[in-house]
Structures are given as C-alpha cells and as structure tokens.
N, C-alpha and C. Protein backbone atom coordinates (compact mmCIF):
# COMPACT_ATOMS: atom_id res chain seq x y z
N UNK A 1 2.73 -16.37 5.20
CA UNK A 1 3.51 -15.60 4.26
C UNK A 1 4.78 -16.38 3.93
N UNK A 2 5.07 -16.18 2.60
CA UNK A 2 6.59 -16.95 2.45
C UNK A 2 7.76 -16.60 2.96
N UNK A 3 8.64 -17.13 2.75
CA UNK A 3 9.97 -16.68 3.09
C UNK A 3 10.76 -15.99 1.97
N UNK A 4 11.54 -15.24 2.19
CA UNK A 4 11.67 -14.76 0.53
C UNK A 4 13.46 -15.18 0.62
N UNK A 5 13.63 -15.57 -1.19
CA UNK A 5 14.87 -16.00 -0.79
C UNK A 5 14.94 -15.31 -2.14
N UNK A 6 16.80 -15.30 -2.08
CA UNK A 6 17.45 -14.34 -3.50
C UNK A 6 17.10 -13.05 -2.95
N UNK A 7 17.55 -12.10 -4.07
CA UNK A 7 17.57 -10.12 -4.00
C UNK A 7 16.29 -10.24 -4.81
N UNK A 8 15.98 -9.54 -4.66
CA UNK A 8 15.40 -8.34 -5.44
C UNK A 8 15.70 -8.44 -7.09
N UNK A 9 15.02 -8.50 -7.72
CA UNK A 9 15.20 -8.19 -9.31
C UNK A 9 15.09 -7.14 -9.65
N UNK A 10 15.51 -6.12 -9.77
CA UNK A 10 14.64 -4.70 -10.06
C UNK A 10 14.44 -4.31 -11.38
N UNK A 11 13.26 -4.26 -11.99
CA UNK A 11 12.63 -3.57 -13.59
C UNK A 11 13.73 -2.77 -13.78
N UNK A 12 14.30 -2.81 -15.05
CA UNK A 12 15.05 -1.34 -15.53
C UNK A 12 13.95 -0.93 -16.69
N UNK A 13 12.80 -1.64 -17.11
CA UNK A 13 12.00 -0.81 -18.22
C UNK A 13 11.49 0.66 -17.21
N UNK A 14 10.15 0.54 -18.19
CA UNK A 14 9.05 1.66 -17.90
C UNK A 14 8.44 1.11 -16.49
N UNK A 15 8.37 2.70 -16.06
CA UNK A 15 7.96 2.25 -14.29
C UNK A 15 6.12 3.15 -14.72
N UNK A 16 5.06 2.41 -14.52
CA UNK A 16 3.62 2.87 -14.64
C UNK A 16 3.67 4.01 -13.90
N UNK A 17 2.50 4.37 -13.51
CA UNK A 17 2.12 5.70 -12.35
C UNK A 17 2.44 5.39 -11.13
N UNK A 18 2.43 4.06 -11.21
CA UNK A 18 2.19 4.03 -9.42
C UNK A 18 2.98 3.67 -9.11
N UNK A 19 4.29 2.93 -9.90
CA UNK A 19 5.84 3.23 -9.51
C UNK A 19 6.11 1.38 -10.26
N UNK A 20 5.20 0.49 -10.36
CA UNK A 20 5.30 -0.70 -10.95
C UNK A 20 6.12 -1.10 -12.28
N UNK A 21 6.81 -2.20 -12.81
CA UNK A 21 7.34 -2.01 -13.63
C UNK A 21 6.05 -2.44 -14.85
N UNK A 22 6.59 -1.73 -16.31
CA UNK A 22 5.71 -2.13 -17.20
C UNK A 22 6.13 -2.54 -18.42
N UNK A 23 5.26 -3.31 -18.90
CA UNK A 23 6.01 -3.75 -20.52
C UNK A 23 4.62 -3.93 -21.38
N UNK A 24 5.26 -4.30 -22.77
CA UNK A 24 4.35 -4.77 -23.45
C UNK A 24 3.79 -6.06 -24.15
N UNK A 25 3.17 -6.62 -23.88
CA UNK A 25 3.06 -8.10 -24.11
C UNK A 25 1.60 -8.47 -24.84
N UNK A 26 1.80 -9.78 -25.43
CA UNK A 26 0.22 -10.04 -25.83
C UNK A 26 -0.96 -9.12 -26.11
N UNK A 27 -0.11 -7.99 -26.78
CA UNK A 27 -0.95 -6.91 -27.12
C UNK A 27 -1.66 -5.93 -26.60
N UNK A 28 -1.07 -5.71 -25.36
CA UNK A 28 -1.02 -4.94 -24.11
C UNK A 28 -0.57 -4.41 -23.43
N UNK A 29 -0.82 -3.76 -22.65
CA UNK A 29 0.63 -3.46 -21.69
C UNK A 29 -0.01 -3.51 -20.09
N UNK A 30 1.11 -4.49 -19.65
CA UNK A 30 1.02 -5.23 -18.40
C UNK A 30 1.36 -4.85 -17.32
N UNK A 31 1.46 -5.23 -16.17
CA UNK A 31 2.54 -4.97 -15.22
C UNK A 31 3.87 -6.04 -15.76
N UNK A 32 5.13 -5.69 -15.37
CA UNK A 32 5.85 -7.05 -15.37
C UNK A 32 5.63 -7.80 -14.49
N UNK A 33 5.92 -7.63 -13.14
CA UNK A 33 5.56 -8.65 -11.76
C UNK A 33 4.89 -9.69 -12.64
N UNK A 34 3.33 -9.32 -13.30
CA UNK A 34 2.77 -10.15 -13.89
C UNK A 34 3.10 -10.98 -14.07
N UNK A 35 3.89 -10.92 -15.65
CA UNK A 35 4.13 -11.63 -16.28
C UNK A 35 5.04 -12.20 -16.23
N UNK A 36 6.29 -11.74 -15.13
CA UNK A 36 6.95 -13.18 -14.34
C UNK A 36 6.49 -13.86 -13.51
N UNK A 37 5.45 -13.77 -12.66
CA UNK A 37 4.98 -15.01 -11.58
C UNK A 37 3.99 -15.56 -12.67
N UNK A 38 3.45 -15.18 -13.77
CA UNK A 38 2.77 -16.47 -14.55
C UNK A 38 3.48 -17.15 -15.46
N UNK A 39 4.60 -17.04 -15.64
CA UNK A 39 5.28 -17.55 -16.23
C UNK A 39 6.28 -18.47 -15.61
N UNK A 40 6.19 -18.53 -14.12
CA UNK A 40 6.77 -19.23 -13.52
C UNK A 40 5.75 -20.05 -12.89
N UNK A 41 4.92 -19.65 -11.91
CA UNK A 41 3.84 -19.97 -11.50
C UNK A 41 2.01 -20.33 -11.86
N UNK A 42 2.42 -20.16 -13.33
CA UNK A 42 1.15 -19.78 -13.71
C UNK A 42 -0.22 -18.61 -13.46
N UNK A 43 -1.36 -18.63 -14.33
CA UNK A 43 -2.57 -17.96 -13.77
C UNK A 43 -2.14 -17.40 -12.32
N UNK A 44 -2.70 -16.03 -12.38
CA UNK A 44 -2.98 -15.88 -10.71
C UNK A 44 -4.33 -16.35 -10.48
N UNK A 45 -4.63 -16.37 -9.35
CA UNK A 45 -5.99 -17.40 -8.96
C UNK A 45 -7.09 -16.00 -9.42
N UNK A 46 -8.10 -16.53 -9.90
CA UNK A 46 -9.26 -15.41 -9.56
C UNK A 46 -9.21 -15.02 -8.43
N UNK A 47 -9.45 -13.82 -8.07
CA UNK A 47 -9.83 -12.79 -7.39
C UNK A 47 -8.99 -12.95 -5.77
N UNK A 48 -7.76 -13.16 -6.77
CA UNK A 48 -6.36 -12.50 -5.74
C UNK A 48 -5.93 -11.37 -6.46
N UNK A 49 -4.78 -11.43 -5.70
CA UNK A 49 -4.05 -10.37 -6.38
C UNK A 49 -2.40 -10.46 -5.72
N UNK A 50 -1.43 -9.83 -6.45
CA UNK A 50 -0.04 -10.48 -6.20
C UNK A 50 0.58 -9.41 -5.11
N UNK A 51 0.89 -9.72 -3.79
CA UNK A 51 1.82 -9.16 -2.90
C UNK A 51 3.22 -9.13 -2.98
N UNK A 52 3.67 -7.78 -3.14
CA UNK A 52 5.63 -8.17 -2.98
C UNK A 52 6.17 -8.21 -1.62
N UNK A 53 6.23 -9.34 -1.49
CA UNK A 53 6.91 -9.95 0.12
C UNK A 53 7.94 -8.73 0.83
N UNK A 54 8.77 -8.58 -0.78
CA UNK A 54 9.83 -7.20 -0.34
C UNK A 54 9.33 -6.19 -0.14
N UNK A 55 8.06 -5.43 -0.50
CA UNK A 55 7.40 -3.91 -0.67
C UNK A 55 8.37 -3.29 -1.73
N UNK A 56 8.95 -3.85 -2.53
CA UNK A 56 9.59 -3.38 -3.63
C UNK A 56 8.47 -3.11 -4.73
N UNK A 57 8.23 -1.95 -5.22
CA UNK A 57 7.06 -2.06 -6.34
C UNK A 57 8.00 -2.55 -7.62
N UNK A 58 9.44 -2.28 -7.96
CA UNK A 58 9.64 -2.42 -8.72
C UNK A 58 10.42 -3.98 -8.94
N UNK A 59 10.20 -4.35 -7.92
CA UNK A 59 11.20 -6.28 -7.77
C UNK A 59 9.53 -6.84 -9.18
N UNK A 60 10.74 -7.96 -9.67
CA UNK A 60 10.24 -8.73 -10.90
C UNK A 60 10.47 -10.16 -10.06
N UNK A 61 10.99 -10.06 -9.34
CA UNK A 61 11.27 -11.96 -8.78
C UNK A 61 10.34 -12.60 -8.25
N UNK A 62 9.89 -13.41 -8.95
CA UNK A 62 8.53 -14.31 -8.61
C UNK A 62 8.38 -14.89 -7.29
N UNK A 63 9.73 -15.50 -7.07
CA UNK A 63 10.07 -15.95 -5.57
C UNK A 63 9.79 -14.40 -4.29
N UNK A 64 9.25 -13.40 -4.62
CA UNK A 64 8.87 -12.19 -3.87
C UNK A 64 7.27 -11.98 -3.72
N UNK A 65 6.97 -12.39 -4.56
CA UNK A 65 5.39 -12.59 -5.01
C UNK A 65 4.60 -13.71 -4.13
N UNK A 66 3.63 -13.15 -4.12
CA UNK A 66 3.09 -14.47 -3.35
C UNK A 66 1.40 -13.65 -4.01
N UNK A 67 0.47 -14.60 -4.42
CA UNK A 67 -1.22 -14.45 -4.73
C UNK A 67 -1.45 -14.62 -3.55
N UNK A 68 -2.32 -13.61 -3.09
CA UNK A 68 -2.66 -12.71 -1.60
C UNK A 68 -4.65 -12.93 -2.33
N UNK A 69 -5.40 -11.84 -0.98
CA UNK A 69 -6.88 -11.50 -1.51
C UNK A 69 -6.42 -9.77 -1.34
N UNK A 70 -7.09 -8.92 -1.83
CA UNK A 70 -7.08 -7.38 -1.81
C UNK A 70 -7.05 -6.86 -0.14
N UNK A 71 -7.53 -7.57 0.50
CA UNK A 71 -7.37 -7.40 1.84
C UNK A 71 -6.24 -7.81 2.56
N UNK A 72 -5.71 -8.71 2.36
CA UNK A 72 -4.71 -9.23 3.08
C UNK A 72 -3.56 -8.21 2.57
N UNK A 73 -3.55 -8.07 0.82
CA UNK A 73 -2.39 -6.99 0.01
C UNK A 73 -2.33 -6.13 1.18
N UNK A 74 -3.64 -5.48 1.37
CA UNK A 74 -4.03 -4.07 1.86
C UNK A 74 -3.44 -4.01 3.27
N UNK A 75 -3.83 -5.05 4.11
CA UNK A 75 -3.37 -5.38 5.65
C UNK A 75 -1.45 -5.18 5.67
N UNK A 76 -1.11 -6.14 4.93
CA UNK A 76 0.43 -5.94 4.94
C UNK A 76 0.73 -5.20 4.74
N UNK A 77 0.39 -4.15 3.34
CA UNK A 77 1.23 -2.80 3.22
C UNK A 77 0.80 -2.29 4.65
N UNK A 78 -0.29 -1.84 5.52
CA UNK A 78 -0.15 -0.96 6.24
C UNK A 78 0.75 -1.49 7.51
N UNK A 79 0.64 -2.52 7.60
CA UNK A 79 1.49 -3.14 8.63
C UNK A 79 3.34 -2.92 8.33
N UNK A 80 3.52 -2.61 7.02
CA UNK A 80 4.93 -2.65 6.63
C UNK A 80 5.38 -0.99 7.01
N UNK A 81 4.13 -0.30 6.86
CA UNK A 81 4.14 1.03 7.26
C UNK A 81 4.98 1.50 8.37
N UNK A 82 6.17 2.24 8.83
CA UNK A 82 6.90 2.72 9.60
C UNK A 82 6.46 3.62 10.22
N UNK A 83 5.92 4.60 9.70
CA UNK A 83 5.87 6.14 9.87
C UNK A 83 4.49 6.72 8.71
N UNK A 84 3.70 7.59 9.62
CA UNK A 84 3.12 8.39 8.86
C UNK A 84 3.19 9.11 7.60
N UNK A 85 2.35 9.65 7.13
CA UNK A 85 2.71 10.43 6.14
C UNK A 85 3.76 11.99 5.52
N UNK A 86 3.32 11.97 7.77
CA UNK A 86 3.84 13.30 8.13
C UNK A 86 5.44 13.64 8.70
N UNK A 87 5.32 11.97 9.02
CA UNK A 87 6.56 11.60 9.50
C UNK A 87 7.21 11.27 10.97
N UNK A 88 5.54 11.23 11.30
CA UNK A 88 5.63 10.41 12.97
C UNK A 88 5.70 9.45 12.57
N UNK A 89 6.34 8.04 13.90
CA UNK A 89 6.36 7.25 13.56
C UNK A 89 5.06 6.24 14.32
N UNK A 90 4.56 5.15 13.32
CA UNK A 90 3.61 4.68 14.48
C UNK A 90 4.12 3.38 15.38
N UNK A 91 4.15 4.24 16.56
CA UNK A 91 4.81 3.45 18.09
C UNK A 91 3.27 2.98 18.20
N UNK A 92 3.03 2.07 19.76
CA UNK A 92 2.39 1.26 20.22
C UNK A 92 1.52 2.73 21.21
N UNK A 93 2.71 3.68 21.53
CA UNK A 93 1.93 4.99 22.14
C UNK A 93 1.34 5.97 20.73
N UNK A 94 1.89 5.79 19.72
CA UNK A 94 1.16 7.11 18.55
C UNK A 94 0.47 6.47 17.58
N UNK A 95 -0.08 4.94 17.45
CA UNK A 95 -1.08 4.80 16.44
C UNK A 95 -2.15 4.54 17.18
N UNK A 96 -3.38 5.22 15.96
CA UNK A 96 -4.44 4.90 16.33
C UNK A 96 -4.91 3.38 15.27
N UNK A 97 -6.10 3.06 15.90
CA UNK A 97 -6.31 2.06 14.57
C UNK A 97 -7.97 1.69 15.05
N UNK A 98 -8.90 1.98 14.10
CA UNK A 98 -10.50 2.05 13.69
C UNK A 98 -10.60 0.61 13.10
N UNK A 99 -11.81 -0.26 13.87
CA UNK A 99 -12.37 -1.65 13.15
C UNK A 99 -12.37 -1.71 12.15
N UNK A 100 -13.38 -0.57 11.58
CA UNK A 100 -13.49 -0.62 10.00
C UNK A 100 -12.73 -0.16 9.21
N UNK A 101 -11.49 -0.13 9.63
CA UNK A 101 -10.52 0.02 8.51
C UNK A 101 -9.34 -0.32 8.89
N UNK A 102 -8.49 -0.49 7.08
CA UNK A 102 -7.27 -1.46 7.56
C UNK A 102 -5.82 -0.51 7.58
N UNK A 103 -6.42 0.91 7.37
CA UNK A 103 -5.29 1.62 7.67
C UNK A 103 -5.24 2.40 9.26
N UNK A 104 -3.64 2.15 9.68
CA UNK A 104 -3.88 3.00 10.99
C UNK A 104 -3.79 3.95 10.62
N UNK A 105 -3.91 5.08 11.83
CA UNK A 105 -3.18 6.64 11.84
C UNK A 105 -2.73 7.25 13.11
N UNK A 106 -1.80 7.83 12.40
CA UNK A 106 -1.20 8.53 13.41
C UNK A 106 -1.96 9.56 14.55
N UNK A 107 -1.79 9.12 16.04
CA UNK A 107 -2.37 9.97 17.26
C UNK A 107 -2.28 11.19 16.75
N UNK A 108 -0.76 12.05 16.45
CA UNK A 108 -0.40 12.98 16.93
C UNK A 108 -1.41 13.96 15.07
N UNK A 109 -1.60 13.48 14.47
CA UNK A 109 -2.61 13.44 13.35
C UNK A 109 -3.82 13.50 13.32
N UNK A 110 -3.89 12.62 14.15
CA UNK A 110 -5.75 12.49 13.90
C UNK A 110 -5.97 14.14 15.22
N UNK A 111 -5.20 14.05 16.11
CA UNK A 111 -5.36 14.99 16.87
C UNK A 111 -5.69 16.69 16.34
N UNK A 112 -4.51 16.62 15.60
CA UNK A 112 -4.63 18.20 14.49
C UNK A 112 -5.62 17.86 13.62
N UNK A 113 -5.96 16.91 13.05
CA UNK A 113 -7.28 16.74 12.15
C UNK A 113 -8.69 17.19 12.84
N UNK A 114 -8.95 16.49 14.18
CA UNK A 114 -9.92 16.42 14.74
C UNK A 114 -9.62 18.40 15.34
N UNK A 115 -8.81 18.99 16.08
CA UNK A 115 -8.98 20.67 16.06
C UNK A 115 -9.24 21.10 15.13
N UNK A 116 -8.38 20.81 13.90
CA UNK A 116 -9.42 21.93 12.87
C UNK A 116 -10.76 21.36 12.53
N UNK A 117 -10.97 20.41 12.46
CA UNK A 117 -12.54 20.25 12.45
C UNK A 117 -13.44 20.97 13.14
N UNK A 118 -12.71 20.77 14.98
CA UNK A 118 -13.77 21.67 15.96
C UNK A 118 -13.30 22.87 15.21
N UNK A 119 -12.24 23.58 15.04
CA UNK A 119 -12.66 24.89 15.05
C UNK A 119 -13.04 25.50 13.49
N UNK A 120 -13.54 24.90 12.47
CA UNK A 120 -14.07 25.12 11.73
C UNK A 120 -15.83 24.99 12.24
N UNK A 121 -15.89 24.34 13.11
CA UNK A 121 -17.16 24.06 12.79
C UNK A 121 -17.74 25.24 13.99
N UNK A 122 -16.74 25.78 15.31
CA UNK A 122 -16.90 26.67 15.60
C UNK A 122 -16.75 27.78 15.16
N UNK A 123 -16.14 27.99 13.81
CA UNK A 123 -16.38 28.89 12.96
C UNK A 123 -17.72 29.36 12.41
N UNK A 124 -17.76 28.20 11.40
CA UNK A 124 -19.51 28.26 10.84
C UNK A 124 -20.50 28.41 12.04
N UNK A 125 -20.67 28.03 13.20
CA UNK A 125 -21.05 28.76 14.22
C UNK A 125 -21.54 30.04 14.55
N UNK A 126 -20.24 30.61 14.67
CA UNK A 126 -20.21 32.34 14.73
C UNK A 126 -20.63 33.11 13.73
N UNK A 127 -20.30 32.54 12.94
CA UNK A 127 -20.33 33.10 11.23
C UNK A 127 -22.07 33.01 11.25
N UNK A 128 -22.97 32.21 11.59
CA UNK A 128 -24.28 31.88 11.01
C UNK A 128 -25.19 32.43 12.55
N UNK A 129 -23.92 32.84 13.78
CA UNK A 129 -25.02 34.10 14.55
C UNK A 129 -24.96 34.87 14.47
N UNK A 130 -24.38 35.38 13.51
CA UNK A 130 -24.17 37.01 13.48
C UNK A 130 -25.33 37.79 12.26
C-alpha cells in the first residue's frame, strides 16, 4: 500500500448515492476520483479498481488513490472498519471472522442474530404441532 502524502482534496461538486464525488465529462457522468487519477496517472488497469488510501469517499487527490483488485478494495475497507454497525467495537475478543468472507462481524451480533433464529425456528415448531 502507498504512503499517502498531502490532505485530502475534498469534492465540493455533486456527491452520487454512495457518497462519491461526481461530475460531468466526455459525455457522461463520472466519478471524479476518476478522472483525477487518469489524468494524472493514466487508464486504470483493467479489472482493478481505485482504493482511497484515506477512506475518504469524497478526497479527489490522486496521490490517495492507488488501482487495487475488488478484493483487496473490499479487504481494506473492512479492515479500516472500527466498530460494527451497531456500534460494538471489533476487539481481538468481539470479532468474529468466516473463510469465505471478507467481512468480519461482530460476536456480540452474530450472537442476537443466531437467538432469534433459534427462536423463530422454535416458533414455527410449535406453531406446526398444534
């Protein structure tokens, strides 16, 4: 991974859905990130895709960017991950983490996930001897 040097650039345009900055270019409408690391850096490679070193969705600074594969993107965000969704945090005692996948989760989560499961399913149970 690089080293990241300089701040942060931050988009003042249009921020997309997913919080990215956006513009319109070449008869389209892009991400920006884009179209500053190819304009500095050129092409992104086939079948990468661009990581922000900062987890800034909205940083434009190419020097933040780095062409990653969808997996590796995927690996770092969860690794940059602090805290659950719920708002545990994942310690070395409260994450869990499954081979086949690159997101952890939270113990104290999967725990309440996995009871209501049993007791739904001891529901439908009762419900289907009666």
């Amino acid at each position: 991974m690089k080293q990241l040097q300089g701040d942060c650039v931050e988009w003042a345009g249009r921020l997309d859905k997913d919080g990215y900055g956006s513009m319109y270019a070449a008869g389209k409408t892009r991400r920006a990130h884009k179209i500053f690391y190819e304009a500095c850096f050129g092409d992104i490679p086939e079948g990468l895709e661009l990581d922000h070193l900062c987890r800034n969705r909205h940083c434009v600074n190419p020097e933040h960017l780095e062409a990653v594969t969808h997996a590796e993107n995927r690996r770092r965000g969860a690794l940059a991950q602090t805290h659950c969704k719920h708002g545990h945090e994942f310690s070395a005692e409260n994450t869990y983490s499954r081979l086949d996948r690159v997101k952890r989760e939270c113990r104290a989560c999967h725990r309440a996930s996995e009871a209501r499961r049993r007791a739904g399913r001891k529901e439908a149970a009762n419900e289907s001897a009666e």
